[in-house]
C-alpha atoms as a PDB file:
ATOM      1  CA  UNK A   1      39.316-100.928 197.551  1.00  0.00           C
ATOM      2  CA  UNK A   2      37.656 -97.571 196.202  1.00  0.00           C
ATOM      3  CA  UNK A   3      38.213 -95.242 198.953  1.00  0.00           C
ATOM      4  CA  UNK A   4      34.716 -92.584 198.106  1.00  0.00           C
ATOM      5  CA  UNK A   5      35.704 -91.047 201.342  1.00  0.00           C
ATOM      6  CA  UNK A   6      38.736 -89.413 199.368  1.00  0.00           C
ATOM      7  CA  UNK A   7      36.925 -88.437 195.878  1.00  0.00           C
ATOM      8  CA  UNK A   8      33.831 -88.799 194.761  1.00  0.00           C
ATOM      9  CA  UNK A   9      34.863 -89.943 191.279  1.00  0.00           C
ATOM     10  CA  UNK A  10      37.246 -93.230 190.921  1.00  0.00           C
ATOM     11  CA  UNK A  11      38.399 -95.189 188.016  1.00  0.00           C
ATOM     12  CA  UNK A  12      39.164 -99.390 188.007  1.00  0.00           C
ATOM     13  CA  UNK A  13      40.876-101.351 185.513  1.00  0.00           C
ATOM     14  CA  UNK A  14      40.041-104.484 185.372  1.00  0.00           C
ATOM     15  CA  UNK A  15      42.956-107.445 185.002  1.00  0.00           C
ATOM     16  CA  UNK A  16      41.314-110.339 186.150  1.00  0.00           C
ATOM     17  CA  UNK A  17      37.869-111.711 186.977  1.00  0.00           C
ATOM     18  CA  UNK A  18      36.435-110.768 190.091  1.00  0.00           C
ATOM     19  CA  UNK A  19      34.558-113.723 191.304  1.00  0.00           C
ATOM     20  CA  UNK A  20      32.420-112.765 194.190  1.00  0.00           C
ATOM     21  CA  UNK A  21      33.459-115.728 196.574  1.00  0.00           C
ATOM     22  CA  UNK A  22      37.203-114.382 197.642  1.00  0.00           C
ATOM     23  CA  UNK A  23      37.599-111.067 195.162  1.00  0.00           C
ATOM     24  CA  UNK A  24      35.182-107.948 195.428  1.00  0.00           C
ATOM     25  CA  UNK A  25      35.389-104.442 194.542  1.00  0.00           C
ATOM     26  CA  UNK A  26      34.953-103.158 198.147  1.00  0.00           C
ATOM     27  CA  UNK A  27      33.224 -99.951 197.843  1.00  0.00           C
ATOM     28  CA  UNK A  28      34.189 -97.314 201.454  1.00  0.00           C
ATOM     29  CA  UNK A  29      31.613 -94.367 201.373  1.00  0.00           C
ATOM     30  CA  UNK A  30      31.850 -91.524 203.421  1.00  0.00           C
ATOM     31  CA  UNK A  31      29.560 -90.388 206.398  1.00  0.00           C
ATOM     32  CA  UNK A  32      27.326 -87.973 204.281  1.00  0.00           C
ATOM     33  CA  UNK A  33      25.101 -89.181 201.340  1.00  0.00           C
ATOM     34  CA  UNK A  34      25.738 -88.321 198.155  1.00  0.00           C
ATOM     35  CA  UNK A  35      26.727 -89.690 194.221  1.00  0.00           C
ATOM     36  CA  UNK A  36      29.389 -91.789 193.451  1.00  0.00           C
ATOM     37  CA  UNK A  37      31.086 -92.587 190.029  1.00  0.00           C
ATOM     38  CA  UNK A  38      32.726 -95.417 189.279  1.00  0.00           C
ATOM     39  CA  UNK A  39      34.704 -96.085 185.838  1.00  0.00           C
ATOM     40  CA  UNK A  40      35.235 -99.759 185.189  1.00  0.00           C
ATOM     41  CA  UNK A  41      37.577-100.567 181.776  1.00  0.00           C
ATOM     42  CA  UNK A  42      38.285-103.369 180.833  1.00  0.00           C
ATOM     43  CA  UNK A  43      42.155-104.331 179.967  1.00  0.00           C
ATOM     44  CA  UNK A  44      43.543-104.732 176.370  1.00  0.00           C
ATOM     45  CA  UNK A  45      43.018-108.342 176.814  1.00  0.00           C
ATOM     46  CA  UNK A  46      39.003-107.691 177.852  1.00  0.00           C
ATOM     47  CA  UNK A  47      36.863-110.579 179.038  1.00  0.00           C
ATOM     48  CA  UNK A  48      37.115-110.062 182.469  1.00  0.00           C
ATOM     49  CA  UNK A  49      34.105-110.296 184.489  1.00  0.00           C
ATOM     50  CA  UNK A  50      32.526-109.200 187.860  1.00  0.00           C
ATOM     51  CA  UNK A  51      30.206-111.804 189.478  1.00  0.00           C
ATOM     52  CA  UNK A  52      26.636-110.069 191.044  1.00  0.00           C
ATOM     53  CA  UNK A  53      28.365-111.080 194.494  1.00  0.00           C
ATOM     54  CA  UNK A  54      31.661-109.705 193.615  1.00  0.00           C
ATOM     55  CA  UNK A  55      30.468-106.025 194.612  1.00  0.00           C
ATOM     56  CA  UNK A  56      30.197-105.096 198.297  1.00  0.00           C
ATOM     57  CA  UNK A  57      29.319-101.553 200.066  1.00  0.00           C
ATOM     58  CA  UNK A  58      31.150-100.317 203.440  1.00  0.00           C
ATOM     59  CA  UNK A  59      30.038 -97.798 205.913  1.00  0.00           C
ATOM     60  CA  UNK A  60      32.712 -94.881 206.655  1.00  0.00           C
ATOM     61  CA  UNK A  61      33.508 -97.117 209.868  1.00  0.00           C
ATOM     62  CA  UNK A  62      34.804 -99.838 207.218  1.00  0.00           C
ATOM     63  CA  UNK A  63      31.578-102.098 208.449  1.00  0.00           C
ATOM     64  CA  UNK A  64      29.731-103.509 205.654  1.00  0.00           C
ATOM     65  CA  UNK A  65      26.985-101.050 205.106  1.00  0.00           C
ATOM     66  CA  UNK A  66      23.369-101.904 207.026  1.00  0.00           C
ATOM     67  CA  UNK A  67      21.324-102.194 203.693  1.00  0.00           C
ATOM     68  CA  UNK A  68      18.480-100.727 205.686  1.00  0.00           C
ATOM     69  CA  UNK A  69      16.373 -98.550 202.985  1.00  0.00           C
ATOM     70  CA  UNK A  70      12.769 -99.953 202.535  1.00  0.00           C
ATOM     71  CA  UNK A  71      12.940-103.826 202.647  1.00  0.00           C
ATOM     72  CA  UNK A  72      16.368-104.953 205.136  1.00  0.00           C
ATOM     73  CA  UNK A  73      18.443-106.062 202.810  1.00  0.00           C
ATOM     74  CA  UNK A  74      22.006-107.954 203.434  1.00  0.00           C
ATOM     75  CA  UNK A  75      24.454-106.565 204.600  1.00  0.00           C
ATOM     76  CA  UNK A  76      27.282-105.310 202.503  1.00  0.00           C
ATOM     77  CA  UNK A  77      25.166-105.668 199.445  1.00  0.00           C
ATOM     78  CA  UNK A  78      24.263-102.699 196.551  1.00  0.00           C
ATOM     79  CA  UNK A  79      21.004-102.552 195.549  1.00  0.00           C
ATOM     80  CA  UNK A  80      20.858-102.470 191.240  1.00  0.00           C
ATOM     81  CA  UNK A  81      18.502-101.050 189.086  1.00  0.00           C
ATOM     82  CA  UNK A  82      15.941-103.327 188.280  1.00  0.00           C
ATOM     83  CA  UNK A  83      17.116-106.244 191.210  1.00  0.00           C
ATOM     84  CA  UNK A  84      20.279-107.266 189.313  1.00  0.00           C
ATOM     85  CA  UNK A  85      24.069-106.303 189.148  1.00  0.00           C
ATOM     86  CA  UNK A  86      24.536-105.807 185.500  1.00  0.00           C
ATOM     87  CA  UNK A  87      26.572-107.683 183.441  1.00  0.00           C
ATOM     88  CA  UNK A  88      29.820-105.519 182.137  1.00  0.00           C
ATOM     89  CA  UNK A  89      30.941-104.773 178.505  1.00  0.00           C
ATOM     90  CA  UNK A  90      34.214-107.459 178.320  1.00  0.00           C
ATOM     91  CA  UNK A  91      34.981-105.660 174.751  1.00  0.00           C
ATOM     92  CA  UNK A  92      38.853-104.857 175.114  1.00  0.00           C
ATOM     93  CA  UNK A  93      39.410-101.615 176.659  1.00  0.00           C
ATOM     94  CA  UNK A  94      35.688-101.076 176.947  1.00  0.00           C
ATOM     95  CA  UNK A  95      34.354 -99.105 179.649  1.00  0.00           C
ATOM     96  CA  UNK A  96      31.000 -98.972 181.428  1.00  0.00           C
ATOM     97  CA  UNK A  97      30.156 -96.047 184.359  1.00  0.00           C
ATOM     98  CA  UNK A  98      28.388 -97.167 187.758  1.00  0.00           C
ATOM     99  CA  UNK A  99      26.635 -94.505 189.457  1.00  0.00           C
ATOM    100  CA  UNK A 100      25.596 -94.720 192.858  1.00  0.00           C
ATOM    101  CA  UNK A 101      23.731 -92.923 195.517  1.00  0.00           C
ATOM    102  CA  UNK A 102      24.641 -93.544 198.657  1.00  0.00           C
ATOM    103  CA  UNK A 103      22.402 -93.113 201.527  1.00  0.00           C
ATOM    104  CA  UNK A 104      24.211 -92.671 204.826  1.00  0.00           C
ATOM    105  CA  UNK A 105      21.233 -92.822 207.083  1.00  0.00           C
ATOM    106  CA  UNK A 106      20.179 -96.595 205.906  1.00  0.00           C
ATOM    107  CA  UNK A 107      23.385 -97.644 205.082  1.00  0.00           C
ATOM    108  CA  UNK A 108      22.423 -98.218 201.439  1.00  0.00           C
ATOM    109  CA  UNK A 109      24.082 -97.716 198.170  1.00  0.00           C
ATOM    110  CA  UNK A 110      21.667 -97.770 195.558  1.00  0.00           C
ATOM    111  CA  UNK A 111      23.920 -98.500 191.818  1.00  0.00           C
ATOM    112  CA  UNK A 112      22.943 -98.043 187.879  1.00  0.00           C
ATOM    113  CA  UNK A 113      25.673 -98.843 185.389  1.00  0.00           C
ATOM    114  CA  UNK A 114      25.617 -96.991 181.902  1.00  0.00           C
ATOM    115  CA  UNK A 115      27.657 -99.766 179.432  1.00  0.00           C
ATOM    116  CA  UNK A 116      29.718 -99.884 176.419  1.00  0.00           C
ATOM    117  CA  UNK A 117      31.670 -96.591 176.066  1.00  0.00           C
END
């Protein structure tokens, strides 16, 4: 899990695929809006993917997040840039940055990823 209620800035390393069915990056914000960072590298092997359904958003309260802003969305799911979760840089020991604003009030993290550093 990254834990936003503890920092405001985490880093993930990615070792394996995370598939979106049984494997998410669970994403805990705290109980005030604000921006998030998230680093994602990839391994020295590389490759490794995220499916679009393999990221999920939780409320302080460890509920998945309401999803309220404008049009209800599902629960638990970020809302991308442009409708779609981006597909990451799988270049060995690649990184890409995820920034997200988090909107306590609706419940709603709102995510753009900057790729290939």
């Amino acid at each position: 899990d990254v834990d936003f209620r503890h920092s405001n800035k985490y880093q993930l390393t990615l070792t394996n695929n995370i598939s979106g069915s049984s494997e998410y990056i669970n994403m805990i914000f705290p109980a005030m809006s604000g921006n998030f960072l998230l680093t994602v590298t990839q391994d020295g092997t590389g490759s490794r993917t995220v499916a679009s359904a393999g990221w999920r958003a939780y409320a302080a309260d460890e509920t998945l997040c309401d999803n309220l802003a404008g049009t209800n969305g599902t629960d638990g799911e970020v809302r991308w840039s442009g409708g779609t979760a981006p597909t990451l840089t799988t270049g060995a020991n690649k990184t890409d940055i995820i920034s997200i604003y988090w909107d306590t009030e609706s419940q709603t993290a709102f995510c753009v990823a900057s790729l290939n550093f």
